[in-house]
N, C-alpha and C. Protein backbone atom coordinates (compact mmCIF):
# COMPACT_ATOMS: atom_id res chain seq x y z
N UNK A 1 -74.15 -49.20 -5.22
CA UNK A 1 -73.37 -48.00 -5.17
C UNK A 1 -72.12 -48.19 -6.04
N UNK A 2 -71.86 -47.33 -6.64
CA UNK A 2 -70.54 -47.40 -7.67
C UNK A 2 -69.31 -46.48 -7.57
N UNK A 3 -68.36 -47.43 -7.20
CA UNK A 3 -66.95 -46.99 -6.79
C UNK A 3 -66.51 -45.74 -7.19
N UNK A 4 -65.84 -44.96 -6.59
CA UNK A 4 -64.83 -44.08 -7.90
C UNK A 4 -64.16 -44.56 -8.76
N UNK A 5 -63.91 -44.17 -9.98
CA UNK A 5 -62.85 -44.81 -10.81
C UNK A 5 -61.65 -44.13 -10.34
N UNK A 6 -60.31 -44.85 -10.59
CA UNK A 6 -59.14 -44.93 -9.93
C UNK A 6 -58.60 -43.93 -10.99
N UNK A 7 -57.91 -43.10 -10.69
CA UNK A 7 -57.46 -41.67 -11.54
C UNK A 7 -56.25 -42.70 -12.29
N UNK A 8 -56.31 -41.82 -13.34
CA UNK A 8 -54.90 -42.69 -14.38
C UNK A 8 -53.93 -42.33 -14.22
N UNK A 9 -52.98 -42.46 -13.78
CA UNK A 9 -51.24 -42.52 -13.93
C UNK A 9 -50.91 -42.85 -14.70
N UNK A 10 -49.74 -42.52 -15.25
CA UNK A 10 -48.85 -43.13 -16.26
C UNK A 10 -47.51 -42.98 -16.13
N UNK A 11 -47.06 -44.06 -16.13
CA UNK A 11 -45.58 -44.06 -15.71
C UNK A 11 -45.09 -44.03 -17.32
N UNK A 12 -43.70 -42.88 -17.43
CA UNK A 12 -43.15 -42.73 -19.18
C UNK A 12 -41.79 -43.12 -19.26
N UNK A 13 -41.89 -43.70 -20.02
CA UNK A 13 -40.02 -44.35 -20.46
C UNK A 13 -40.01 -44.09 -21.44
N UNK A 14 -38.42 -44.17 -21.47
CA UNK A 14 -38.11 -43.99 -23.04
C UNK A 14 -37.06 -44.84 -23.31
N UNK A 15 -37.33 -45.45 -24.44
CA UNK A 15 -36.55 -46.65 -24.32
C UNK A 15 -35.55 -46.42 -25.84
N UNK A 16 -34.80 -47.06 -26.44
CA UNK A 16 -34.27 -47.36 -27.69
C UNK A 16 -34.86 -47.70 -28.54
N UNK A 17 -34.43 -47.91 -29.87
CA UNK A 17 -35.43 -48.08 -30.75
C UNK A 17 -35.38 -50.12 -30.78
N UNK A 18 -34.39 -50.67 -30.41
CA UNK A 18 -34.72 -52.24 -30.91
C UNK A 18 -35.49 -52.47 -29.78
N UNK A 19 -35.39 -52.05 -28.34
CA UNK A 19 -36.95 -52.40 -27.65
C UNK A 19 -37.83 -51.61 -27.77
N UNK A 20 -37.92 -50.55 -28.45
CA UNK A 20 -39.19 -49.82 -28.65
C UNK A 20 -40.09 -50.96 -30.13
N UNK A 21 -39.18 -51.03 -30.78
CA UNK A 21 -39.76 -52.05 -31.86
C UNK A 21 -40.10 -53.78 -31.56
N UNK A 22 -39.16 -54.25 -30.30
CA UNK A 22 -39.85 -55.66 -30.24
C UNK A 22 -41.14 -55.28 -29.08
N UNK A 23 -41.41 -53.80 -28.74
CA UNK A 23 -42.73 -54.12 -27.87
C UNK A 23 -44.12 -53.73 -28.95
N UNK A 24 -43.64 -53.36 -30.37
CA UNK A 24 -44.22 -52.30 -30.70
C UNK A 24 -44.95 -53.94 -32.24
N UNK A 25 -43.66 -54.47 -31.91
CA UNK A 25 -44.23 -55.82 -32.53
C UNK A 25 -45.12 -56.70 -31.67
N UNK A 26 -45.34 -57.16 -30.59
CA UNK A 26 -46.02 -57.90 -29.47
C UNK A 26 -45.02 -58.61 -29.03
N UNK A 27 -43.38 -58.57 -29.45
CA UNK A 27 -42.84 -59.54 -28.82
C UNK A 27 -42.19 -59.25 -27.41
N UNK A 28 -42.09 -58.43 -26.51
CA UNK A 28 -42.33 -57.83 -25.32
C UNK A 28 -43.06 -57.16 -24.83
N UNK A 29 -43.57 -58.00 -23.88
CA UNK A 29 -44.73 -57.20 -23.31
C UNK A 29 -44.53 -57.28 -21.76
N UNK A 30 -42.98 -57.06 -21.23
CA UNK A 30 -43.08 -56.75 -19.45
C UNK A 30 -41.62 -55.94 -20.01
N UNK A 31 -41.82 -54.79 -19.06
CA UNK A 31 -40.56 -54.20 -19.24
C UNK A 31 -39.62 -54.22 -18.24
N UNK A 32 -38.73 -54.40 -17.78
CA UNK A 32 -37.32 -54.73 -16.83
C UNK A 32 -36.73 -53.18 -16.52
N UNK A 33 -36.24 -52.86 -14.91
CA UNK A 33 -35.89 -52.08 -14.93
C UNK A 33 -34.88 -52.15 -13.26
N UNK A 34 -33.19 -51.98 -13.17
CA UNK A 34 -32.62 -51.99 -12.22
C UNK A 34 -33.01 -51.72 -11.09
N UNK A 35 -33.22 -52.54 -9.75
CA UNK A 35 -33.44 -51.97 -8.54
C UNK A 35 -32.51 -51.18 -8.29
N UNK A 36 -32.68 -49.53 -8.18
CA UNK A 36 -31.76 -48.68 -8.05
C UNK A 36 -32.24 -47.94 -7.44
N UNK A 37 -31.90 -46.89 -6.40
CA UNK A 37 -32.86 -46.12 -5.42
C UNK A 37 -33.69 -45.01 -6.29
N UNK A 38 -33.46 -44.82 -7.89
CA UNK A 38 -33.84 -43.97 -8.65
C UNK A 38 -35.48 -44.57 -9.11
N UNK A 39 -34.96 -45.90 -9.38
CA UNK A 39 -36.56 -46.61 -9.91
C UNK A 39 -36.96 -47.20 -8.64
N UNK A 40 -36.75 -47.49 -8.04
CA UNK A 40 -37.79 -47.69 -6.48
C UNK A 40 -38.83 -46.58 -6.32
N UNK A 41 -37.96 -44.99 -6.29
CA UNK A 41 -38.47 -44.13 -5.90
C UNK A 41 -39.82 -43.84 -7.17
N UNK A 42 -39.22 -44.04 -8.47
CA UNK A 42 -40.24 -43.71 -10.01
C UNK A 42 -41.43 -45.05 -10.07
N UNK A 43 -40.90 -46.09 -9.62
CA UNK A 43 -41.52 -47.25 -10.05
C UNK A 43 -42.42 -47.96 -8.79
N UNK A 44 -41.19 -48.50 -8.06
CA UNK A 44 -41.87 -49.62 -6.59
C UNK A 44 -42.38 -48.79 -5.96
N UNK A 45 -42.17 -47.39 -5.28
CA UNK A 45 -43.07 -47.03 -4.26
C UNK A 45 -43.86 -45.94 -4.79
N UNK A 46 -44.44 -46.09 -6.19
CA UNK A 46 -45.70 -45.68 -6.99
C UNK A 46 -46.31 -46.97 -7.14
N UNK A 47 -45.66 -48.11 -7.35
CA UNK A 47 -46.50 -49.30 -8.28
C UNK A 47 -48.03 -49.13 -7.85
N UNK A 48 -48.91 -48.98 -6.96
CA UNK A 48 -50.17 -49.12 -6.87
C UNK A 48 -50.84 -48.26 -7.14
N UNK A 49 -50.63 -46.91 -8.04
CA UNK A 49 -50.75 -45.74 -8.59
C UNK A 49 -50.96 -45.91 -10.38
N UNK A 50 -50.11 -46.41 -10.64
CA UNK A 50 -49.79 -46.89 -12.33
C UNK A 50 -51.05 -47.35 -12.94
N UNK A 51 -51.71 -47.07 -13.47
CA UNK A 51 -52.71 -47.47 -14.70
C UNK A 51 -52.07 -47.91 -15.68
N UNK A 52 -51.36 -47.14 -16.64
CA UNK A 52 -50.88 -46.99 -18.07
C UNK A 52 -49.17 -47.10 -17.90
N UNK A 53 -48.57 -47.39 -19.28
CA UNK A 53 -47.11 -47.34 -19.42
C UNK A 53 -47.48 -46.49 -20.84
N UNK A 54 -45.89 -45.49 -20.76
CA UNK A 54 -46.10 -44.89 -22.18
C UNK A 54 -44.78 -44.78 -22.21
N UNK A 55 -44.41 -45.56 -23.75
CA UNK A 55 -42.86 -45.52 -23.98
C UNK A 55 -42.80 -44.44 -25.04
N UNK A 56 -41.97 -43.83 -24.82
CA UNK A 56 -41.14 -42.72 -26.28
C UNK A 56 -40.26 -43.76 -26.87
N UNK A 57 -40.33 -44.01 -28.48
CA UNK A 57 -38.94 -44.61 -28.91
C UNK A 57 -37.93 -42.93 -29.16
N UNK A 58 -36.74 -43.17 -28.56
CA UNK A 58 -35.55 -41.94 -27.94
C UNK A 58 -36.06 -41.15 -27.35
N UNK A 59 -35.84 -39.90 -27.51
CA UNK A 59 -36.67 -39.12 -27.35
C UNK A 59 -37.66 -38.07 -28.31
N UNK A 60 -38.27 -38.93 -29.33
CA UNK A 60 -38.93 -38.39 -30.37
C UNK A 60 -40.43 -38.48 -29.82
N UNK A 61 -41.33 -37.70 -30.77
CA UNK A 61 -42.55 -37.69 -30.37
C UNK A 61 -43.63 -39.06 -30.86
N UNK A 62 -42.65 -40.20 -30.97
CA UNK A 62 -43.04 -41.51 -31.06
C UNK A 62 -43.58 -42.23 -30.07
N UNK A 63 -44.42 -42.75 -29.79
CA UNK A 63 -45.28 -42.96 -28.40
C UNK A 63 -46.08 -44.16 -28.67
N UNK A 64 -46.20 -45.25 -27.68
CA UNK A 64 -47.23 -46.01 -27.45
C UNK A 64 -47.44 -46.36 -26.11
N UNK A 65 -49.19 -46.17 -25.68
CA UNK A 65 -49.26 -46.42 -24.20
C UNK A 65 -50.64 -47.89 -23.99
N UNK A 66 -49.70 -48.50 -23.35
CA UNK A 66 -50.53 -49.97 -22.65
C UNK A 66 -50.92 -49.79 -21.46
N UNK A 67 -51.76 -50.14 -21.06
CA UNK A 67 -52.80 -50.64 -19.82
C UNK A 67 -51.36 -51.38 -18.57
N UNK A 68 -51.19 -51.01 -17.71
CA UNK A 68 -50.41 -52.06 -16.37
C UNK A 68 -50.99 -52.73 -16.15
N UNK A 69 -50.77 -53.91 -16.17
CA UNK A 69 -51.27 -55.40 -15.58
C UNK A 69 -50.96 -55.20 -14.07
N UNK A 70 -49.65 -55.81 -14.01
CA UNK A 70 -48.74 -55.94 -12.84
C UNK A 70 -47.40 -54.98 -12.27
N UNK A 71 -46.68 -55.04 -11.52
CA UNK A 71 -45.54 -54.50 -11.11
C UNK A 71 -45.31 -55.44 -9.92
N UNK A 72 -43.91 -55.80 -10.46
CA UNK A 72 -43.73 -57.23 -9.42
C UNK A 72 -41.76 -56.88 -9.31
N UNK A 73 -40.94 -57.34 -8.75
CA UNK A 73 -39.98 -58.03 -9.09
C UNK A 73 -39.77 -59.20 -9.19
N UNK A 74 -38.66 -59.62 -9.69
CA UNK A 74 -38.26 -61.10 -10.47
C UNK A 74 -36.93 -61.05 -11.58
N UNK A 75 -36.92 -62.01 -12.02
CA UNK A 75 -35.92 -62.33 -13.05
C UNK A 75 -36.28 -61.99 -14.26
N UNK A 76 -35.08 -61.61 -14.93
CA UNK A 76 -35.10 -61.51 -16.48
C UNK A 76 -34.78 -62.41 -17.41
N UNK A 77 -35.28 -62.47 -18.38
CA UNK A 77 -35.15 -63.76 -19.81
C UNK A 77 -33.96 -63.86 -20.19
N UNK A 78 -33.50 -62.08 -20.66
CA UNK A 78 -32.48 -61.73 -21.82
C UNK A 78 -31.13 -62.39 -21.06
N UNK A 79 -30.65 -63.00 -21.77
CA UNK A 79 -29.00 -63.33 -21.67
C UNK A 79 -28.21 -62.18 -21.16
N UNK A 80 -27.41 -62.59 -20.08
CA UNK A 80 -26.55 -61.66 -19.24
C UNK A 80 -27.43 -60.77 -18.18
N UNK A 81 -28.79 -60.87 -18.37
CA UNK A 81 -29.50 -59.77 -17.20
C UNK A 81 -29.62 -60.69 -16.07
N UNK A 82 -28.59 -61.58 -15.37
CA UNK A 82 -28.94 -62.21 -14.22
C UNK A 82 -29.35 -61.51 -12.75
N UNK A 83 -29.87 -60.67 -12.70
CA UNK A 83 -29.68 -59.69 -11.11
C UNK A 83 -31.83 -59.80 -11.24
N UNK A 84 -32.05 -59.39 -9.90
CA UNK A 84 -33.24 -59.05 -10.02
C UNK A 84 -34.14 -57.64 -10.92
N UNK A 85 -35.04 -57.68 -11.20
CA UNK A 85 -35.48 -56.51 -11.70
C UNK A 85 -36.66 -56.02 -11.26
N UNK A 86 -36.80 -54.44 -11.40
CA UNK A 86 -38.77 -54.40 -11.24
C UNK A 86 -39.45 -54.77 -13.06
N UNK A 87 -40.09 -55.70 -12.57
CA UNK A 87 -40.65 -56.35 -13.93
C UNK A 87 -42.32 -55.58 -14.20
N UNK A 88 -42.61 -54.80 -15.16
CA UNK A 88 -43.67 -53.90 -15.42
C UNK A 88 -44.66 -55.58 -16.49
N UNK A 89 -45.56 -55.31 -15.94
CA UNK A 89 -46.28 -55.98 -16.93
C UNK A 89 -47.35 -55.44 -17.66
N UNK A 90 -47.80 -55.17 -18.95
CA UNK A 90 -48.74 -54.75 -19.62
C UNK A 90 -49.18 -55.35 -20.82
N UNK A 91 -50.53 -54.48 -21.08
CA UNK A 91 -51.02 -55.38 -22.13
C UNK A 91 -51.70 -54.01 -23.49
């Protein structure tokens, strides 16, 4: 017997253009985002909903969308982001 397939979501950001370009190069591939009651509500208490990520670079009709791996919190790499984050993972 064969499952339903899981309907696609897509969670949309829009990011700047120097991280729209290091994801757009392969050199980021989890995106970071403040535990704030705004992204809890958009992010953590959707995470098991999310299929896809689709970033706008600004707000132009510039677009690329990846597959969700994960949605976890944790730490960030970048210098000065010491606080926790919701960490998006995709591929």
């Amino acid at each position: 017997m064969n499952t339903p397939a899981k309907p696609k979501k897509t969670l949309r950001l829009t990011l700047s253009y120097h991280w729209y370009q290091m994801i757009q190069s392969g050199e980021k591939r989890v995106e970071y985002r403040e535990i704030t009651p705004r992204w809890t509500k958009l992010i953590w208490d959707k995470r098991d909903q999310y299929t896809h990520i689709c970033f706008s670079r600004g707000y132009s009709k510039t677009t690329m969308t990846f597959e969700v791996t994960a949605i976890d919190v944790g730490t960030c790499p970048i210098p000065g982001w010491d606080n926790r984050y919701f960490r998006i993972f995709f591929q």
